[in-house]
C-alpha atoms as a PDB file:
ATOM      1  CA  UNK A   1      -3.694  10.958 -19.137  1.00  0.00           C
ATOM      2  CA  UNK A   2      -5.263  14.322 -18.976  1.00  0.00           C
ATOM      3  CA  UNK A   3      -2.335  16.224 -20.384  1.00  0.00           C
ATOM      4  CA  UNK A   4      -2.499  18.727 -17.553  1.00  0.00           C
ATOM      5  CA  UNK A   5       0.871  17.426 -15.955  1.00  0.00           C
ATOM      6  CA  UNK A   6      -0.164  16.783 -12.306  1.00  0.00           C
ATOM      7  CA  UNK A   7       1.776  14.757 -11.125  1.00  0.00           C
ATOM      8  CA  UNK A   8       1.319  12.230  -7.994  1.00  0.00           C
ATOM      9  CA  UNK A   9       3.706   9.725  -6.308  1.00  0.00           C
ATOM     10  CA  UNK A  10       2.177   6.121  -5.613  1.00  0.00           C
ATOM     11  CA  UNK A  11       2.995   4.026  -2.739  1.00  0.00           C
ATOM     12  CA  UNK A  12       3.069   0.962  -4.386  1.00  0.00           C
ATOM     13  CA  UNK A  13       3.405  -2.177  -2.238  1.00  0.00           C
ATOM     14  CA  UNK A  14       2.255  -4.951  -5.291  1.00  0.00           C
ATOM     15  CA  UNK A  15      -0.631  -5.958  -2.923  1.00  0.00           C
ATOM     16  CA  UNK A  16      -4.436  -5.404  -3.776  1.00  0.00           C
ATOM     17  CA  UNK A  17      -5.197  -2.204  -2.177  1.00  0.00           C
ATOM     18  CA  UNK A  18      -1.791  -0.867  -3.362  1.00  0.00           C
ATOM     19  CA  UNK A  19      -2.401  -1.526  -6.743  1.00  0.00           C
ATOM     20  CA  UNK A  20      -6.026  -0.034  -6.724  1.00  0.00           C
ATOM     21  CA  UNK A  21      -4.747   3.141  -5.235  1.00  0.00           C
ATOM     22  CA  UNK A  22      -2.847   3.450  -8.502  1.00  0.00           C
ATOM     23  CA  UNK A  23      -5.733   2.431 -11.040  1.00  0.00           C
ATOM     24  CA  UNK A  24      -7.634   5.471  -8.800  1.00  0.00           C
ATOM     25  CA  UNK A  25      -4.760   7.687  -9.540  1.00  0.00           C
ATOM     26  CA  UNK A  26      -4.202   6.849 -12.899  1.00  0.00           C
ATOM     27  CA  UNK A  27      -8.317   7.502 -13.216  1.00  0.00           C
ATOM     28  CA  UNK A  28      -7.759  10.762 -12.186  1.00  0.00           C
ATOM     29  CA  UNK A  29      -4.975  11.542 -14.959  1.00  0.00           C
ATOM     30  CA  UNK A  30      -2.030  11.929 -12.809  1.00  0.00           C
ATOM     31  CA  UNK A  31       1.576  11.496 -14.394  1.00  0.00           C
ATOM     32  CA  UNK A  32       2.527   8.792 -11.734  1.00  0.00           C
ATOM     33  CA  UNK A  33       5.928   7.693 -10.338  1.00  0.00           C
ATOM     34  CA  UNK A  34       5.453   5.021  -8.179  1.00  0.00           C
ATOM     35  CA  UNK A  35       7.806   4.011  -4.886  1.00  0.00           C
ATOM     36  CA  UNK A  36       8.511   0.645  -3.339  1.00  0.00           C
ATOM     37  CA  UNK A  37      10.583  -0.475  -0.479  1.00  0.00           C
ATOM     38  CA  UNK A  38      12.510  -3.487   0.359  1.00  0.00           C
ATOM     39  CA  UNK A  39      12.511  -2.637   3.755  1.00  0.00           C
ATOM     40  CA  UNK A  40      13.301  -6.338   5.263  1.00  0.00           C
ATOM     41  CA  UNK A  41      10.286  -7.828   4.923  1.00  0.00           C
ATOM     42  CA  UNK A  42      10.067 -11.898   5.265  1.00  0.00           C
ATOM     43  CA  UNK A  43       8.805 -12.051   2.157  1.00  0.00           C
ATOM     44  CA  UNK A  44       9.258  -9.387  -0.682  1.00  0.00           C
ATOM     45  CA  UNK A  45       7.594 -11.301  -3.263  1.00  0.00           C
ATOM     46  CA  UNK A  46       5.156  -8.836  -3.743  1.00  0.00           C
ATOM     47  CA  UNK A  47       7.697  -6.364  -5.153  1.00  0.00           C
ATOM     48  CA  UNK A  48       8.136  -8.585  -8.853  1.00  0.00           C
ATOM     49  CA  UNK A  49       4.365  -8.070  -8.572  1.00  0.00           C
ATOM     50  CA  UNK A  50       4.568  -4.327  -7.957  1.00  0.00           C
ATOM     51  CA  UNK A  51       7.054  -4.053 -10.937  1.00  0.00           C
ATOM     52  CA  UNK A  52       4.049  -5.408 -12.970  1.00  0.00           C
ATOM     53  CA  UNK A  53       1.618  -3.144 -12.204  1.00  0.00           C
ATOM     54  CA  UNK A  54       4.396  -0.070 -12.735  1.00  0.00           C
ATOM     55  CA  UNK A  55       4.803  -1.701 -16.410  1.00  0.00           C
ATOM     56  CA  UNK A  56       1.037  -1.991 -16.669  1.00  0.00           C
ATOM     57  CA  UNK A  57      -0.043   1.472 -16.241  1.00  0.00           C
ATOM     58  CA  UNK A  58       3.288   2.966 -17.886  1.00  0.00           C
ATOM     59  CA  UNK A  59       3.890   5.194 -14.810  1.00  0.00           C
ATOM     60  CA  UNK A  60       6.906   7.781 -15.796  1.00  0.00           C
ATOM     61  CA  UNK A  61       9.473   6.652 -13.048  1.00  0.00           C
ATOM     62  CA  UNK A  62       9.496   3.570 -10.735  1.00  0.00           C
ATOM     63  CA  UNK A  63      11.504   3.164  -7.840  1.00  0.00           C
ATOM     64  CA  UNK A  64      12.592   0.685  -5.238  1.00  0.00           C
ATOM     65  CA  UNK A  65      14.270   1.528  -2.321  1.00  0.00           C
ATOM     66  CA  UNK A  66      16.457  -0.737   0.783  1.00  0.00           C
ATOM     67  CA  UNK A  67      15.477   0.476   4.036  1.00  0.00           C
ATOM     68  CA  UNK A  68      16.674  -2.642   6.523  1.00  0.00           C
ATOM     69  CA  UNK A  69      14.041  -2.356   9.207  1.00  0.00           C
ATOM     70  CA  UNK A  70      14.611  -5.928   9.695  1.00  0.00           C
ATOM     71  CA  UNK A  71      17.726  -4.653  11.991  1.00  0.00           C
ATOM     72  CA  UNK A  72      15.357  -3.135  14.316  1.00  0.00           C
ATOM     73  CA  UNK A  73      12.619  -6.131  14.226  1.00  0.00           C
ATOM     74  CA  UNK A  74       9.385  -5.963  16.399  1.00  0.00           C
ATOM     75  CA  UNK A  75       7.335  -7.376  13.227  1.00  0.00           C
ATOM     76  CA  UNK A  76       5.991 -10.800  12.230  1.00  0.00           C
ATOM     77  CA  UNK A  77       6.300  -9.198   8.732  1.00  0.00           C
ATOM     78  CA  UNK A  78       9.862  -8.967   9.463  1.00  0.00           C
ATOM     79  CA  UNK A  79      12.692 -11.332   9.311  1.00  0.00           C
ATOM     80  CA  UNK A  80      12.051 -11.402  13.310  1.00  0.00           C
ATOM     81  CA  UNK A  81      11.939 -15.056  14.586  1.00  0.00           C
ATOM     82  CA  UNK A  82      10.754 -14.336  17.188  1.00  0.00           C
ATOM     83  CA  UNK A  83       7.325 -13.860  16.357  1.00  0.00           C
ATOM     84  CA  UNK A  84       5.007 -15.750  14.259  1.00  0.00           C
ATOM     85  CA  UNK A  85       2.506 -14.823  11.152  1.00  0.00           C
ATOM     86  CA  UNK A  86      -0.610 -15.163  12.588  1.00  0.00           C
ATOM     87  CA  UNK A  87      -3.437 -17.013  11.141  1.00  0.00           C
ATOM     88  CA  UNK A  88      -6.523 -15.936  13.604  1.00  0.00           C
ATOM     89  CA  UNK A  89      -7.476 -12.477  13.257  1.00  0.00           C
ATOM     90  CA  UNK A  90      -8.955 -11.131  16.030  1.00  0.00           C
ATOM     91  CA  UNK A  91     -11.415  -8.073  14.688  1.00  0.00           C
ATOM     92  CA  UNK A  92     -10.817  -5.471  17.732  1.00  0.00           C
ATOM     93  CA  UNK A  93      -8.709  -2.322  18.102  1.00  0.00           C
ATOM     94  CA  UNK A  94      -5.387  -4.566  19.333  1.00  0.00           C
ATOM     95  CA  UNK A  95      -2.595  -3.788  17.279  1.00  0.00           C
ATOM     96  CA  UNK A  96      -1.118  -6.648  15.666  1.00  0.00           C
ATOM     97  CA  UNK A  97       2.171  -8.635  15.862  1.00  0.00           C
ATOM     98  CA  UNK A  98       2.239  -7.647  11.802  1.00  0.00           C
ATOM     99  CA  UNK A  99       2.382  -3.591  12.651  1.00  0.00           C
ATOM    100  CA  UNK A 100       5.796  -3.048  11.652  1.00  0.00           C
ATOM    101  CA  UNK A 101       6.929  -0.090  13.614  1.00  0.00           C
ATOM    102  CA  UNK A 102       6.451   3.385  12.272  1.00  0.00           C
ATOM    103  CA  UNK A 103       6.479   1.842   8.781  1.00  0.00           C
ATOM    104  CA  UNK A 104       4.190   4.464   7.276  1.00  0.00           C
ATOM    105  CA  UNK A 105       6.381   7.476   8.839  1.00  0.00           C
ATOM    106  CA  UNK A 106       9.687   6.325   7.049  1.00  0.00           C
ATOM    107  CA  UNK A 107       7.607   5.423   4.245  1.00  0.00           C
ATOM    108  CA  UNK A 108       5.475   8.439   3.902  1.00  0.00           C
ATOM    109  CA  UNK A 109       8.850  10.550   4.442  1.00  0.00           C
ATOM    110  CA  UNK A 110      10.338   9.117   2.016  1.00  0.00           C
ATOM    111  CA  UNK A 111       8.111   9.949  -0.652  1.00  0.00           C
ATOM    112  CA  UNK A 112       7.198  13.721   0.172  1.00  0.00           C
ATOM    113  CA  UNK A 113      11.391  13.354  -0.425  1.00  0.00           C
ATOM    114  CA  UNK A 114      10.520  12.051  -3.507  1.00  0.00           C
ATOM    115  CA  UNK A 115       7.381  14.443  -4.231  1.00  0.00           C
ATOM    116  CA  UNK A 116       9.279  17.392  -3.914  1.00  0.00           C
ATOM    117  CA  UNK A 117      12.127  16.113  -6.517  1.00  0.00           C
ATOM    118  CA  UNK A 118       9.526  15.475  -8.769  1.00  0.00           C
ATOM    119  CA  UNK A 119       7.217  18.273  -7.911  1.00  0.00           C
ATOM    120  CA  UNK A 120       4.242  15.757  -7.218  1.00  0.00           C
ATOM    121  CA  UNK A 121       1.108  18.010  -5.735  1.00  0.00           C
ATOM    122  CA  UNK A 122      -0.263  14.726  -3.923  1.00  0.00           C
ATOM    123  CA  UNK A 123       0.853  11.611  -2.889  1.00  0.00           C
ATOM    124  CA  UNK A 124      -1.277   8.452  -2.583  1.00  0.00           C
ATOM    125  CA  UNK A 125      -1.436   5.407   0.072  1.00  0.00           C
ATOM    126  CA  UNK A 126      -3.161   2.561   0.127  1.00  0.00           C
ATOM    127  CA  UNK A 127      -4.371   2.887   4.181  1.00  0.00           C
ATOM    128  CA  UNK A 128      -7.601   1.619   5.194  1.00  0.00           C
ATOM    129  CA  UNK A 129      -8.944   1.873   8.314  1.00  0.00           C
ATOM    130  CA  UNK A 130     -11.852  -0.324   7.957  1.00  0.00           C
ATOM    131  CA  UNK A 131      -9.433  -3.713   7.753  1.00  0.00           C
ATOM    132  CA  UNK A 132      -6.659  -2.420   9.584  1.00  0.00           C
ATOM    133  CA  UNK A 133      -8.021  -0.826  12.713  1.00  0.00           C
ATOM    134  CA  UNK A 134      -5.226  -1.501  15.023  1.00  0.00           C
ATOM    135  CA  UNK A 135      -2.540  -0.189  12.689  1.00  0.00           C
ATOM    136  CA  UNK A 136      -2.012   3.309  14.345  1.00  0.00           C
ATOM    137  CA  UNK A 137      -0.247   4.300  11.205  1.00  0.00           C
ATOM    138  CA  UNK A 138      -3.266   3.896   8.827  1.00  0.00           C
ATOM    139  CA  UNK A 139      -6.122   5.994  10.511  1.00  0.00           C
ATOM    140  CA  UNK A 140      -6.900   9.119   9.367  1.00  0.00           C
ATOM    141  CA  UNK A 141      -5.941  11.109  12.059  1.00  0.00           C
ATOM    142  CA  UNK A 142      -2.265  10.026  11.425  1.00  0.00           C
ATOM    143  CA  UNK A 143      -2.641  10.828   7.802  1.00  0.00           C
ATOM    144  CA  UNK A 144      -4.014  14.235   8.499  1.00  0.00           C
ATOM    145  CA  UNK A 145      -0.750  15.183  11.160  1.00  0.00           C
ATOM    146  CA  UNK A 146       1.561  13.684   8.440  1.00  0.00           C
ATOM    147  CA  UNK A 147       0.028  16.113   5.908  1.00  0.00           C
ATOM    148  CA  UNK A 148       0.416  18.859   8.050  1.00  0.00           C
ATOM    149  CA  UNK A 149       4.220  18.220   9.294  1.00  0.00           C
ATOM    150  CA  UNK A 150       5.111  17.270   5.488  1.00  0.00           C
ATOM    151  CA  UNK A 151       4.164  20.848   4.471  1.00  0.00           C
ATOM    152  CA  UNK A 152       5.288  22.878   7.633  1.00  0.00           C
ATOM    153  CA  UNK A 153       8.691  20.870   7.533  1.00  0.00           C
ATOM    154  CA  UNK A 154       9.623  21.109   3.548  1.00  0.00           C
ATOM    155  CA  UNK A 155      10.951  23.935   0.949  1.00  0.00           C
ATOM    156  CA  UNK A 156       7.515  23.123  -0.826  1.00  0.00           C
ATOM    157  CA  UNK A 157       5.505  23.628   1.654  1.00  0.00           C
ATOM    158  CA  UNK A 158       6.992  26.839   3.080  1.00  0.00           C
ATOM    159  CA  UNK A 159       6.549  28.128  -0.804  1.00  0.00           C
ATOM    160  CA  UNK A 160       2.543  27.687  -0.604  1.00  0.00           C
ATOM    161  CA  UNK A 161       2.554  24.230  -2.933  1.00  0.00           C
ATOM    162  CA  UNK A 162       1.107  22.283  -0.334  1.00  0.00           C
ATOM    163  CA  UNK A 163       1.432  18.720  -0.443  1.00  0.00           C
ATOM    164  CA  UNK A 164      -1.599  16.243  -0.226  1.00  0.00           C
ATOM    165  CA  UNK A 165      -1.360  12.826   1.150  1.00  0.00           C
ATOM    166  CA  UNK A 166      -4.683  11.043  -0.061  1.00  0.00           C
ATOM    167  CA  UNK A 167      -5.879   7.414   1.105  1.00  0.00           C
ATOM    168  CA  UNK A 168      -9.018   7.330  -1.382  1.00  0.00           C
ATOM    169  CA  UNK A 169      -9.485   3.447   0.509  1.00  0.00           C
ATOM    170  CA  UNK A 170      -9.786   4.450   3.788  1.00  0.00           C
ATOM    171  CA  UNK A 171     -13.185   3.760   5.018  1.00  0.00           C
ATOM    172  CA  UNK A 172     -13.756   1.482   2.186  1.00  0.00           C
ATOM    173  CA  UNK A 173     -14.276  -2.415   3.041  1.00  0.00           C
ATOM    174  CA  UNK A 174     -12.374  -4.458   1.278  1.00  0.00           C
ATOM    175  CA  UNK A 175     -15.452  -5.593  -1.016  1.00  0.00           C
ATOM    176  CA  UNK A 176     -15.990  -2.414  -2.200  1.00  0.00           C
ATOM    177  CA  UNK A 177     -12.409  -1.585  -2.726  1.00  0.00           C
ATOM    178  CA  UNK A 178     -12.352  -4.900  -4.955  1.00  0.00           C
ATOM    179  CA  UNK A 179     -15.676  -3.564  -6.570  1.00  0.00           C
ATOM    180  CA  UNK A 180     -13.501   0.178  -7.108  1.00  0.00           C
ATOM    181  CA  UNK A 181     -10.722  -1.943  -8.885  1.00  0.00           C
ATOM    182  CA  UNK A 182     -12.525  -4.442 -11.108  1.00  0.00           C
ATOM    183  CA  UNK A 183     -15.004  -0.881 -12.211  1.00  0.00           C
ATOM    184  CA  UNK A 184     -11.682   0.516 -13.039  1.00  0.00           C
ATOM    185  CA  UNK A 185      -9.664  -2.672 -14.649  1.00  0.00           C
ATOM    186  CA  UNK A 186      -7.064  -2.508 -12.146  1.00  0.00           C
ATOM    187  CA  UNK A 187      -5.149  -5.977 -13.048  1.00  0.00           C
ATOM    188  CA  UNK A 188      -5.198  -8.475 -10.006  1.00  0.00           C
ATOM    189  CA  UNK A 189      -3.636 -11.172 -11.407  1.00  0.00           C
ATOM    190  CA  UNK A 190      -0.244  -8.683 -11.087  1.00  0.00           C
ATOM    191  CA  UNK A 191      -0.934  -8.367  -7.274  1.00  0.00           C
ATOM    192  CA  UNK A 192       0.348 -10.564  -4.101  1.00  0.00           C
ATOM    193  CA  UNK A 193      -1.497 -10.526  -0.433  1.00  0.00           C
ATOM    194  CA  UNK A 194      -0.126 -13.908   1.304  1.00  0.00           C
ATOM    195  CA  UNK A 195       1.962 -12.945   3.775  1.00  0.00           C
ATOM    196  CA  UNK A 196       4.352 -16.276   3.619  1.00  0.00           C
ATOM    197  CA  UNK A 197       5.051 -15.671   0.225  1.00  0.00           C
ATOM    198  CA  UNK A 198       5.440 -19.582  -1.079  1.00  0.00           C
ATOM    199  CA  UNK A 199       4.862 -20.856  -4.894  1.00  0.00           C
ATOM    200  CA  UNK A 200       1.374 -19.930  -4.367  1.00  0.00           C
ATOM    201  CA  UNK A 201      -1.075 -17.670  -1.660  1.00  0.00           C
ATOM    202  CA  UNK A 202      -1.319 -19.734   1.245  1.00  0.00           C
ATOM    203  CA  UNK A 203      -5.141 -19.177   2.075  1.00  0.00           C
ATOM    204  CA  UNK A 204      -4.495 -19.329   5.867  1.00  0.00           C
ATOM    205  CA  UNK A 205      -2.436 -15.799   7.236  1.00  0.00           C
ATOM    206  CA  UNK A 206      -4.839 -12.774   7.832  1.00  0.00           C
ATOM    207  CA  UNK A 207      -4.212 -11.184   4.554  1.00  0.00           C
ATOM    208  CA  UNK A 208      -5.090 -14.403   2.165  1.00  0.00           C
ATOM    209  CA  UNK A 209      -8.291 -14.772   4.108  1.00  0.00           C
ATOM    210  CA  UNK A 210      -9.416 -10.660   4.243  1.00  0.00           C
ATOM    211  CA  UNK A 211      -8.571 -10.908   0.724  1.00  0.00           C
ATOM    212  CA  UNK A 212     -10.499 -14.007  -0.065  1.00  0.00           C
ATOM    213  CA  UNK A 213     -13.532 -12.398   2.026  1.00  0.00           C
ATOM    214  CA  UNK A 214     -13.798  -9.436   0.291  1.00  0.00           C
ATOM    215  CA  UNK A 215     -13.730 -10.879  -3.337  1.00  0.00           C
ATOM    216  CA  UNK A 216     -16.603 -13.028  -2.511  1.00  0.00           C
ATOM    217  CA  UNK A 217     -18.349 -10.610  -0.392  1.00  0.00           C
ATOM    218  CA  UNK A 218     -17.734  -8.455  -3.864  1.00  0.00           C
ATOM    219  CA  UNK A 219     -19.018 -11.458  -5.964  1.00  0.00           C
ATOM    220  CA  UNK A 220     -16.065 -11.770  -8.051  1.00  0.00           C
ATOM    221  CA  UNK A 221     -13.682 -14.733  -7.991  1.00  0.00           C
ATOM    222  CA  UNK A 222     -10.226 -14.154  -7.095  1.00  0.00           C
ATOM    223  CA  UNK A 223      -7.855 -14.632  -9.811  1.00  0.00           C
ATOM    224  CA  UNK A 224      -4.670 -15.238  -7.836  1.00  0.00           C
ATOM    225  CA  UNK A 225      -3.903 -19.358  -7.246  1.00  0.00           C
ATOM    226  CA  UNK A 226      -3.895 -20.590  -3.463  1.00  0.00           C
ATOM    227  CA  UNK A 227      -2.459 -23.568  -1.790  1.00  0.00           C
ATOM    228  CA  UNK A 228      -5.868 -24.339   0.113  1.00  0.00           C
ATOM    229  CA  UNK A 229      -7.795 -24.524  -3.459  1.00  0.00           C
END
């Protein structure tokens, strides 16, 4: 740390880009308190792995919070069994059956709640554009309205400390987001992609295979065990 006390709340899912977002803003000297969300999903194994990675960087608070989406459904990612986690990902601008619906909102909501408790200047996200095209909730045009109804609609805003949402993956692919983390030491043996969430990463569902891509497109070898190796 810098010792100049800015502080920064971390979305922090325990998947890859997640945790990179946080090696960034620990980079940048931030005093971080991080936010998770059990929010339903079919598989929430990824939040042991997000605990990790709040251990590993020593952030000052951590926090996981119950939001039961799952009531609403409309997700694959969701305990909805109605629809299935896909395994062919079509590369177009149709959003997915794993968009969970206005996920980032709540989320993002939640922690400029948090921000302004802990008087956090910025607040960090892991949304990329690049991978997730049809997510309407991860392009920057969303982040930028967010930004400007978090300020106009909070105490800290209306006192002049503006608020910054920043998504320092956004138009990164997700080889050079893996090149970002390994430059910085980010630990990926802490994180979790798969979205079925058994003993070990399938290798099949979108994520495994967009993560799998971009560490060899990176040249580094994934150091996560999966079911197909």
């Amino acid at each position: 740390m810098t010792g100049n006390n800015k502080k920064a709340v971390v979305l922090l899912s325990g998947g890859m880009d997640s945790a990179t977002v946080l090696g960034i803003a620990h980079s940048l000297g931030y005093e971080l308190y991080t936010i998770s969300f059990y929010y339903g999903q079919r598989n929430n194994k990824e939040l042991g792995y997000a605990t990790k990675l709040a251990k590993y960087y020593k952030v000052k608070e951590y926090k996981v919070i119950t939001i039961n989406l799952d009531t609403i459904g409309g997700s694959a990612l969701l305990t909805d069994t109605n629809l299935n986690i896909p395994t062919n990902r079509i590369d177009n601008n149709n959003i997915p059956v794993t968009y969970v619906p206005a996920r980032n909102i709540i989320f993002l909501s939640i922690a400029g709640a948090y921000a302004e408790v802990v008087d956090a200047e910025a607040i960090f996200i892991g949304a990329n554009q690049m991978d997730y095209t049809g997510y309407p909730d991860c392009r920057e045009e969303f982040l930028t309205a967010f930004e400007d109804a978090l300020n106009k609609g909070t105490k800290t805003g209306q006192e002049g400390k503006r608020i910054k949402i920043i998504a320092p993956l956004l138009h990164m692919t997700k080889a050079e987001i893996i090149k970002k983390g390994m430059e910085l030491g980010v630990p990926y043996q802490y994180t979790w992609s798969c979205y079925v969430g058994g003993r070990k990463a399938c290798g099949k569902c979108d994520a495994c295979k967009l993560r799998l891509q971009g560490f060899e497109e990176a040249g580094y070898q994934d150091v996560i065990p999966y079911e197909t190796q």
